[in-house]
N, C-alpha and C. Protein backbone atom coordinates (compact mmCIF):
# COMPACT_ATOMS: atom_id res chain seq x y z
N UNK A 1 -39.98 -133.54 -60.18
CA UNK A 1 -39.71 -133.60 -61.61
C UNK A 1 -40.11 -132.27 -62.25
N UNK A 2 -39.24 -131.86 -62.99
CA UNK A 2 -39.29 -130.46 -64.03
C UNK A 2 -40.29 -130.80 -64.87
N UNK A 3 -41.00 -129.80 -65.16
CA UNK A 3 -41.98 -129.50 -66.41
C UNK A 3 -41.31 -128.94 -67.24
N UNK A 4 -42.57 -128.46 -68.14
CA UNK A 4 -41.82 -127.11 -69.47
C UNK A 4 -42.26 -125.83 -68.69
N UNK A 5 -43.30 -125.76 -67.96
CA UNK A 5 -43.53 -124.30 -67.45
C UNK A 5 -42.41 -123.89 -66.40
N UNK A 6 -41.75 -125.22 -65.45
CA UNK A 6 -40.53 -124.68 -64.84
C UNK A 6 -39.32 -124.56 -65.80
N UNK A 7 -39.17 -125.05 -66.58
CA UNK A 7 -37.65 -124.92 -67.93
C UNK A 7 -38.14 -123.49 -68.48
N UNK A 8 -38.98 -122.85 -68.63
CA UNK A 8 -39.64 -121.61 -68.96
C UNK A 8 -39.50 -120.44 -67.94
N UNK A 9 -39.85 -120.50 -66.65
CA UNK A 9 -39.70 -119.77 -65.65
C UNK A 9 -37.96 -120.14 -65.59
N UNK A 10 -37.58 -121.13 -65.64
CA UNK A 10 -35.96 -120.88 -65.16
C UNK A 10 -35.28 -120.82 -66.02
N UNK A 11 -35.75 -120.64 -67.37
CA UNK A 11 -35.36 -119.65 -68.60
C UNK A 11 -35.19 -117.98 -68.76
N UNK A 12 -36.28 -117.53 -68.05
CA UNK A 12 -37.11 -116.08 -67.86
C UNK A 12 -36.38 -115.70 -66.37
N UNK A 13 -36.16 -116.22 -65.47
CA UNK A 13 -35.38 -115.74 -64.10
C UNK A 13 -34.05 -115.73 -64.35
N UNK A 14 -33.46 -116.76 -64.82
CA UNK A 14 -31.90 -116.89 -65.45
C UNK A 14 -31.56 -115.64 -66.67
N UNK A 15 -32.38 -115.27 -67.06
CA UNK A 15 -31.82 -114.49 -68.22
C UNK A 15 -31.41 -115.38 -69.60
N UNK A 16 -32.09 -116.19 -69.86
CA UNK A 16 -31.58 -117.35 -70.79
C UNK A 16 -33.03 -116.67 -72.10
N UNK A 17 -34.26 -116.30 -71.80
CA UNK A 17 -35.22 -115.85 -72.80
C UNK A 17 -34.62 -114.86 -73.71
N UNK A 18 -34.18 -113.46 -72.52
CA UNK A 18 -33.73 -112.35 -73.28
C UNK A 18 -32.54 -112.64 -74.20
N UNK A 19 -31.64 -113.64 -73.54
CA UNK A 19 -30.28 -113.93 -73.76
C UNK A 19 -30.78 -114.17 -75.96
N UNK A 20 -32.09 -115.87 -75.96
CA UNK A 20 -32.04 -115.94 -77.40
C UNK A 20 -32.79 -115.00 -77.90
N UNK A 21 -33.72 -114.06 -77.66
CA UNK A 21 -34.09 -112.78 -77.89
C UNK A 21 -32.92 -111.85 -78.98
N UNK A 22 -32.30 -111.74 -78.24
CA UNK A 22 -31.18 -110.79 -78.55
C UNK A 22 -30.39 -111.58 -79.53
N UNK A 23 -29.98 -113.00 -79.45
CA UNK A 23 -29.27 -113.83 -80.23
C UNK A 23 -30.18 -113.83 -81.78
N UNK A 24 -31.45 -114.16 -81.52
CA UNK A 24 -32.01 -113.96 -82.54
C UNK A 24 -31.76 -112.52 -83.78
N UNK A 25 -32.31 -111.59 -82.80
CA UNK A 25 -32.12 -110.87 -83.30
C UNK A 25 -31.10 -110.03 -83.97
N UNK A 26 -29.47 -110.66 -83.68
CA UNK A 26 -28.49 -110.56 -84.26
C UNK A 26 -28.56 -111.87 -85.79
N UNK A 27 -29.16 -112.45 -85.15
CA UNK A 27 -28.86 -113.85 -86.50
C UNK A 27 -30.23 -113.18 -87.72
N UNK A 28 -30.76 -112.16 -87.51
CA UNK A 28 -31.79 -112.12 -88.73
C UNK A 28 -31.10 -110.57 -89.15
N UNK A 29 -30.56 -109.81 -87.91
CA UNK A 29 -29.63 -108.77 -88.65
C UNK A 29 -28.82 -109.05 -89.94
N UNK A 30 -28.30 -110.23 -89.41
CA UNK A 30 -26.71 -110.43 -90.18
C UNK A 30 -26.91 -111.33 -91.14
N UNK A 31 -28.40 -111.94 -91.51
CA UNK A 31 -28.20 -112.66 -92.10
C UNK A 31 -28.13 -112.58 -93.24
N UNK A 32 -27.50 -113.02 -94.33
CA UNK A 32 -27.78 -112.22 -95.72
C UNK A 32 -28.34 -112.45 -96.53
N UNK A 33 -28.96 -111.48 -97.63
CA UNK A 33 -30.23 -112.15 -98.21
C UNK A 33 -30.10 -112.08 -99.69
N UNK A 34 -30.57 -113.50 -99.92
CA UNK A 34 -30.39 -114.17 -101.42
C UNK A 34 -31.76 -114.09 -102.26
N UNK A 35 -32.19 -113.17 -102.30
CA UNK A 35 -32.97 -112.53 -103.14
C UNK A 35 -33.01 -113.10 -104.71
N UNK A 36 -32.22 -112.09 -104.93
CA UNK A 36 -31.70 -112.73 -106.70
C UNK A 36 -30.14 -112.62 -106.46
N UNK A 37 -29.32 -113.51 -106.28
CA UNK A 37 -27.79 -114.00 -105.69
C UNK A 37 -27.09 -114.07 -107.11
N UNK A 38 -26.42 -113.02 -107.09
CA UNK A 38 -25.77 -112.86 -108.34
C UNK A 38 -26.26 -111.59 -109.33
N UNK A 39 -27.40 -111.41 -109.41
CA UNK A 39 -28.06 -110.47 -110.35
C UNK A 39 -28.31 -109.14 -109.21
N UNK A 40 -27.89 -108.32 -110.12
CA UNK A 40 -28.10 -106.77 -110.02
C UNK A 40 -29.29 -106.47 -110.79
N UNK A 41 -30.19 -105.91 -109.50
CA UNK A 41 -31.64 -105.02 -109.86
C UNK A 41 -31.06 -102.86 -110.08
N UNK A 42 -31.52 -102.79 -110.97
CA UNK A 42 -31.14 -101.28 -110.79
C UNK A 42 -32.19 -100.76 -110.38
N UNK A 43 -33.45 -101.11 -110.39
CA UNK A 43 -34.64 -100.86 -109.53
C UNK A 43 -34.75 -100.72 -108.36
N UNK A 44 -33.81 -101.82 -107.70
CA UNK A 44 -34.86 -101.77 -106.34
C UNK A 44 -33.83 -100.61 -105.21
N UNK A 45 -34.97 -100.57 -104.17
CA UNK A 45 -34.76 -99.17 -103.47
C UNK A 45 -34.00 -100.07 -102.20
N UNK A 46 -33.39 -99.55 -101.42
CA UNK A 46 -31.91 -100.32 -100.25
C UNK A 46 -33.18 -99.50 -99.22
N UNK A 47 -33.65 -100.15 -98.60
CA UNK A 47 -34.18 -99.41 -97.05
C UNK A 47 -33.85 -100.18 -95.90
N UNK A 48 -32.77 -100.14 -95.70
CA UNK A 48 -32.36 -101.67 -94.73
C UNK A 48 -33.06 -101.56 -93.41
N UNK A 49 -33.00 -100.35 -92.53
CA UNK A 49 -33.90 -100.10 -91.90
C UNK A 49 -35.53 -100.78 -92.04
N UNK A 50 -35.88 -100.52 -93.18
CA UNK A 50 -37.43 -101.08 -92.95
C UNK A 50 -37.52 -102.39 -93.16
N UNK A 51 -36.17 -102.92 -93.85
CA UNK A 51 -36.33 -104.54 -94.09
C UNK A 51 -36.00 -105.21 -92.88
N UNK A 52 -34.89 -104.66 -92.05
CA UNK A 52 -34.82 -104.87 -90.93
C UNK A 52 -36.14 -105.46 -89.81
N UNK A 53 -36.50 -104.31 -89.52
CA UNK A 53 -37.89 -104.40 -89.00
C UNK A 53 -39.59 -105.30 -89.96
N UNK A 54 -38.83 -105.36 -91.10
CA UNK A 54 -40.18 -106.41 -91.64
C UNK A 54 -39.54 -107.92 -91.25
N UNK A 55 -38.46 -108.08 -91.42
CA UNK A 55 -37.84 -109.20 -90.33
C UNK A 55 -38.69 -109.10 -89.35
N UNK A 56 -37.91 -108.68 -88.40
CA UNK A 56 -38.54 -108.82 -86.68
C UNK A 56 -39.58 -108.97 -86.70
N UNK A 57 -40.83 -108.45 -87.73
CA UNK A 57 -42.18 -108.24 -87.34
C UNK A 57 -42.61 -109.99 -88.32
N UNK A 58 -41.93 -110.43 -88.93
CA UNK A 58 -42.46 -112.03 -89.54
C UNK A 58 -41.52 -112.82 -89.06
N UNK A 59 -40.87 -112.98 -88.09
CA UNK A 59 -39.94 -113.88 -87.76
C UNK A 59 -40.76 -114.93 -86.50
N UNK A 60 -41.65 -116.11 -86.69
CA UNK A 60 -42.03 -116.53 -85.45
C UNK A 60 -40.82 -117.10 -84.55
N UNK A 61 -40.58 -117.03 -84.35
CA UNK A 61 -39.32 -117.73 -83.53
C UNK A 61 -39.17 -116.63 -82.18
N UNK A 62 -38.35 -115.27 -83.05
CA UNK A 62 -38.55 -114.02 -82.14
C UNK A 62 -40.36 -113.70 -81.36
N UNK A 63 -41.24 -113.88 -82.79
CA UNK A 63 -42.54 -113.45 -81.95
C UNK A 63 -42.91 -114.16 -80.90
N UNK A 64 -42.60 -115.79 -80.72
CA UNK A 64 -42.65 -116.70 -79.65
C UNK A 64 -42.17 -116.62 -78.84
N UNK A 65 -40.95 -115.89 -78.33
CA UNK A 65 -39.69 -115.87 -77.44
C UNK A 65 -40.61 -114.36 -76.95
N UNK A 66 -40.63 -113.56 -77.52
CA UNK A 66 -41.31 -112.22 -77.24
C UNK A 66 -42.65 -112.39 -76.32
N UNK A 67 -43.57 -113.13 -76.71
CA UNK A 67 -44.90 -113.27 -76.27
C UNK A 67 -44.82 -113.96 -75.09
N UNK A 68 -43.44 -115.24 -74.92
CA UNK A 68 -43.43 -115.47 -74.00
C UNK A 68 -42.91 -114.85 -72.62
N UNK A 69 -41.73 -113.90 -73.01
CA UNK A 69 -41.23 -112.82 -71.92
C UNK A 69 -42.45 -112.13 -71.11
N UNK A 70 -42.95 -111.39 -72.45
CA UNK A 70 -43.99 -109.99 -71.87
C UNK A 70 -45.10 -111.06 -71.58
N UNK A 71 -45.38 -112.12 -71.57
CA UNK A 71 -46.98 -112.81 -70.79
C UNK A 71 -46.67 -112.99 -68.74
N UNK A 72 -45.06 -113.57 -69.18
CA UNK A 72 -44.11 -113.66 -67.52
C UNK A 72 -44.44 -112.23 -67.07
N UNK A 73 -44.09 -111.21 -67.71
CA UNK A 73 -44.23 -110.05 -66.85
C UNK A 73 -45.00 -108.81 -66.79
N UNK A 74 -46.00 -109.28 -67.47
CA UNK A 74 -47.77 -108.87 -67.10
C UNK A 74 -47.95 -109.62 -65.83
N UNK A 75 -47.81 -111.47 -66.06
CA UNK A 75 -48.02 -112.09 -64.87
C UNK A 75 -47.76 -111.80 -63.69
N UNK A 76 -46.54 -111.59 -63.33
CA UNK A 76 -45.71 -111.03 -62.72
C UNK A 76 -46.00 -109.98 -62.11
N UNK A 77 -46.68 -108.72 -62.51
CA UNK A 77 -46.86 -107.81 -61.96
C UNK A 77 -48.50 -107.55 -61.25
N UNK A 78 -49.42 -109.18 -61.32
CA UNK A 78 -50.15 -109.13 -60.58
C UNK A 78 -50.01 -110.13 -59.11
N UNK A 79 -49.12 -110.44 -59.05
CA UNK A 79 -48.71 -111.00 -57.48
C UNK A 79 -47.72 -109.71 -56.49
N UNK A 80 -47.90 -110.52 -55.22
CA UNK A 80 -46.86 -109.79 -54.52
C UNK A 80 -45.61 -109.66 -54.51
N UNK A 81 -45.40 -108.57 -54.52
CA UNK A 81 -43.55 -108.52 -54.06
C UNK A 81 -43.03 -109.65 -53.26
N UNK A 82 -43.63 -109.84 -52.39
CA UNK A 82 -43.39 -110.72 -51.35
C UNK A 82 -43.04 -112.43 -52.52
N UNK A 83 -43.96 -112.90 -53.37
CA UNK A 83 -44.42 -114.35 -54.32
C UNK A 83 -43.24 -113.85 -55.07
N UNK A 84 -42.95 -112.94 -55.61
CA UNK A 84 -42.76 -112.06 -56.97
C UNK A 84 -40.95 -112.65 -56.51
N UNK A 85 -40.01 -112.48 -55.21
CA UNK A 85 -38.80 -112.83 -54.44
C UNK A 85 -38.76 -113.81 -54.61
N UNK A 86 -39.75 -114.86 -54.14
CA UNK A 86 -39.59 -116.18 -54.03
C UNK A 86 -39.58 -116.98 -55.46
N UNK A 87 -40.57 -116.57 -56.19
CA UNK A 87 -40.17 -117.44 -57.27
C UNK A 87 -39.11 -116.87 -57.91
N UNK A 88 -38.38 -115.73 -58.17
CA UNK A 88 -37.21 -115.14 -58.73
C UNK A 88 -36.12 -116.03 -57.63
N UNK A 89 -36.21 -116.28 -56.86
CA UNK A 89 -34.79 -116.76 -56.31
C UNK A 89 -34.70 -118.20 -56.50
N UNK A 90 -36.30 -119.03 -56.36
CA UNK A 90 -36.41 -120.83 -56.97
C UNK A 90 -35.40 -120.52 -58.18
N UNK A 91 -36.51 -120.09 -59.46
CA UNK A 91 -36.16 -119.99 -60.41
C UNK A 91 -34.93 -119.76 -61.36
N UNK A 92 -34.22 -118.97 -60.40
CA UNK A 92 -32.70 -118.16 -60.96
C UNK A 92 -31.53 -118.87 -60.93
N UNK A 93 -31.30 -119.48 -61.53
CA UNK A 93 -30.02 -120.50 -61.92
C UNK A 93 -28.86 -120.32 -61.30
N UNK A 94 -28.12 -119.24 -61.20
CA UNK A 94 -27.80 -118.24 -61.12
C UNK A 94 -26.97 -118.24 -60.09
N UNK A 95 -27.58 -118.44 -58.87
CA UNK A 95 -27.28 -118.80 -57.78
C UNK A 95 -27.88 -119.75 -56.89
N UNK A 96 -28.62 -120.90 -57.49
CA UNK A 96 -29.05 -122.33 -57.31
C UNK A 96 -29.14 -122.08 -55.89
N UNK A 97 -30.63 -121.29 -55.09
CA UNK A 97 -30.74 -121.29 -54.09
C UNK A 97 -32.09 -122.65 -53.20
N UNK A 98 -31.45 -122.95 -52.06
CA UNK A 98 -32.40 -124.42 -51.59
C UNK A 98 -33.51 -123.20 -51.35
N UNK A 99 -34.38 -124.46 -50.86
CA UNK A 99 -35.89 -123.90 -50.09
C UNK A 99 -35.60 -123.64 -49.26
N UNK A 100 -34.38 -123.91 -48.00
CA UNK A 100 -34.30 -123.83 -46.85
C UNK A 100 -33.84 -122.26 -47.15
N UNK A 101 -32.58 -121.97 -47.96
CA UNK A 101 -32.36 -120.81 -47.96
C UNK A 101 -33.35 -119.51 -48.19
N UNK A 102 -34.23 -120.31 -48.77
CA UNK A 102 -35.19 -119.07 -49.55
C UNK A 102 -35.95 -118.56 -48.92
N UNK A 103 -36.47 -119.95 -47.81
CA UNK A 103 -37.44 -119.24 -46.37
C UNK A 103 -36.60 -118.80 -45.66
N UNK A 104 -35.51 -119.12 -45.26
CA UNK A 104 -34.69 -118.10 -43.99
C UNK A 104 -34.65 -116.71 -44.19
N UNK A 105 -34.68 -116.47 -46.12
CA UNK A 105 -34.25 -114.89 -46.02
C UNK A 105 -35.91 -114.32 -46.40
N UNK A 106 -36.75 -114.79 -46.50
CA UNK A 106 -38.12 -114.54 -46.52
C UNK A 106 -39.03 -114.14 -45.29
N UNK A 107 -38.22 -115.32 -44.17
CA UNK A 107 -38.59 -115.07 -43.08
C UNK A 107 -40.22 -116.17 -42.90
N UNK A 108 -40.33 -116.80 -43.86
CA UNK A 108 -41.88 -117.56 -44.16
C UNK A 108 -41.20 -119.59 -43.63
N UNK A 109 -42.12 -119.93 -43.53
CA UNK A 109 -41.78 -121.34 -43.79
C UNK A 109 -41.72 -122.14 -45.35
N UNK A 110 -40.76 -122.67 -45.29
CA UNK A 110 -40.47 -123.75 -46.74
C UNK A 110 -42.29 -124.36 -47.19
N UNK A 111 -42.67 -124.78 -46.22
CA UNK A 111 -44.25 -125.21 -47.22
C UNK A 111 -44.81 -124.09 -47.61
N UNK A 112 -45.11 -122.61 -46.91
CA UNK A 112 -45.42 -121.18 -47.23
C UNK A 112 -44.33 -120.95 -48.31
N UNK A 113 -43.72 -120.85 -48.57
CA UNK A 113 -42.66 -120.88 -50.16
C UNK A 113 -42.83 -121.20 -51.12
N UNK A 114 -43.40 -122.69 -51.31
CA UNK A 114 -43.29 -123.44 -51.79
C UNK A 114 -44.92 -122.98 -52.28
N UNK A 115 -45.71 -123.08 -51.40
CA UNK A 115 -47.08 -123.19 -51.96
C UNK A 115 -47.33 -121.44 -52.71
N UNK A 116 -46.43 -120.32 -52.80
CA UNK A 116 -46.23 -119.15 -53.15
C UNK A 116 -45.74 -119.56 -54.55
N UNK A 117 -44.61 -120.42 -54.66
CA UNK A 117 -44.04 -120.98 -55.85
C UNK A 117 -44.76 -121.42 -57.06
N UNK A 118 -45.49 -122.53 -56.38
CA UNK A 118 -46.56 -123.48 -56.78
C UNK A 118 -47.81 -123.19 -57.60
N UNK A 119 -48.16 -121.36 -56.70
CA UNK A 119 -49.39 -120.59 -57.17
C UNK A 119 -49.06 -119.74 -58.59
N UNK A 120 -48.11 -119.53 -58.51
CA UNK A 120 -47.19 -118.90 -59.76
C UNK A 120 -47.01 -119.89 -60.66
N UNK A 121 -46.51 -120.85 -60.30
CA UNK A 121 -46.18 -121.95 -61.72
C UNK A 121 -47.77 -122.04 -62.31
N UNK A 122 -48.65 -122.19 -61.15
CA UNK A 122 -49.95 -122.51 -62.16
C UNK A 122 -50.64 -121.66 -62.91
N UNK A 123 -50.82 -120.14 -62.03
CA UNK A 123 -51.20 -119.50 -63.01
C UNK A 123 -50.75 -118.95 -64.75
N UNK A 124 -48.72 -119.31 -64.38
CA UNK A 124 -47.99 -119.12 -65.52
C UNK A 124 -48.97 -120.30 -66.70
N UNK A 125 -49.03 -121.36 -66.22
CA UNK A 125 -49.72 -122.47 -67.14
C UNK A 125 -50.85 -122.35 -67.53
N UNK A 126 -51.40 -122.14 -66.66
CA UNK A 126 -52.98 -121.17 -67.38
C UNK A 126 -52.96 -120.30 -67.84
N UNK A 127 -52.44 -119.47 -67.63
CA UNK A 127 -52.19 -118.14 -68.76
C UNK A 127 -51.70 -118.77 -69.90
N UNK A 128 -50.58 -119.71 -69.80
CA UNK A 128 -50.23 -119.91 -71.07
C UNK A 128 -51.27 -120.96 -71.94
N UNK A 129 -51.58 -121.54 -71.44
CA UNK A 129 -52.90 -122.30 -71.98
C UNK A 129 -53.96 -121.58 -72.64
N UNK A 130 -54.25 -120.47 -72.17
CA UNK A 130 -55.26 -119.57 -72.42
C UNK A 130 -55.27 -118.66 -73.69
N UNK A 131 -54.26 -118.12 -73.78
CA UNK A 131 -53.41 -117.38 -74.88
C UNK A 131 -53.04 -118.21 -76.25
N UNK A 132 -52.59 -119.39 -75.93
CA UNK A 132 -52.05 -120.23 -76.66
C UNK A 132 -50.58 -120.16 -77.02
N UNK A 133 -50.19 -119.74 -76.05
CA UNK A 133 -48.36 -119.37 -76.28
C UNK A 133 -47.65 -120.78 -76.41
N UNK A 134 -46.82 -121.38 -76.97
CA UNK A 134 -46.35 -122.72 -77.00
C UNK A 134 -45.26 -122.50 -75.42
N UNK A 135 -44.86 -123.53 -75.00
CA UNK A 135 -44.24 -123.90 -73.62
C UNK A 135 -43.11 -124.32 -73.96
């Protein structure tokens, strides 16, 4: 049975995080803003650029999606290359690979896979526990 930390990892291996990342960040580009809707300020100054970016920087939605990418790949870059294959190929939608396949091209046994898998899902959960990132 799936968790949220595997719907998360096979969010983040699939390309499905960056995917609303980027979606987001087109939907707060474009979105338009009703300030005073109808009324003309002759005051105020157009810096779309910086309003832009005061978006991105108060938008939790993006900061959640964000915190959760870059926590995967801090994580990520303290296991092995070797762990680092295996859970990228569980995980990756993509090409919906078995265990059997994953140890043949690993060269390891399916319980050695699996328990490589296993060590990753948990630390992802503790880290995220720790931090307080939502799942």
């Amino acid at each position: 049975m799936a968790d949220k930390t595997d719907a998360l990892l096979t969010d983040y291996y699939s390309g499905v995080i960056d995917t609303k990342i980027l979606l987001r960040r087109a939907e707060l580009q474009w979105r338009p803003n009703d300030d005073n809707a109808g009324i003309k300020s002759l005051n105020k100054h157009t810096r779309p650029l910086d309003d832009l970016i005061a978006k991105y920087e108060t938008d939790s939605i993006l900061h959640e999606l964000t915190k959760q990418r870059d926590a995967i790949k801090r994580l990520e870059t303290t296991f092995s290359e070797e762990t680092r294959q295996i859970v990228q190929m569980h995980y990756d939608r993509r090409e919906r690979l078995s265990w059997v396949v994953i140890s043949l091209r690993m060269n390891l046994s399916e319980r050695t896979c699996r328990t490589y898998q296993k060590t990753f899902k948990d630390s992802v959960a503790q880290t995220f526990n720790e931090l307080d990132i939502a799942v």
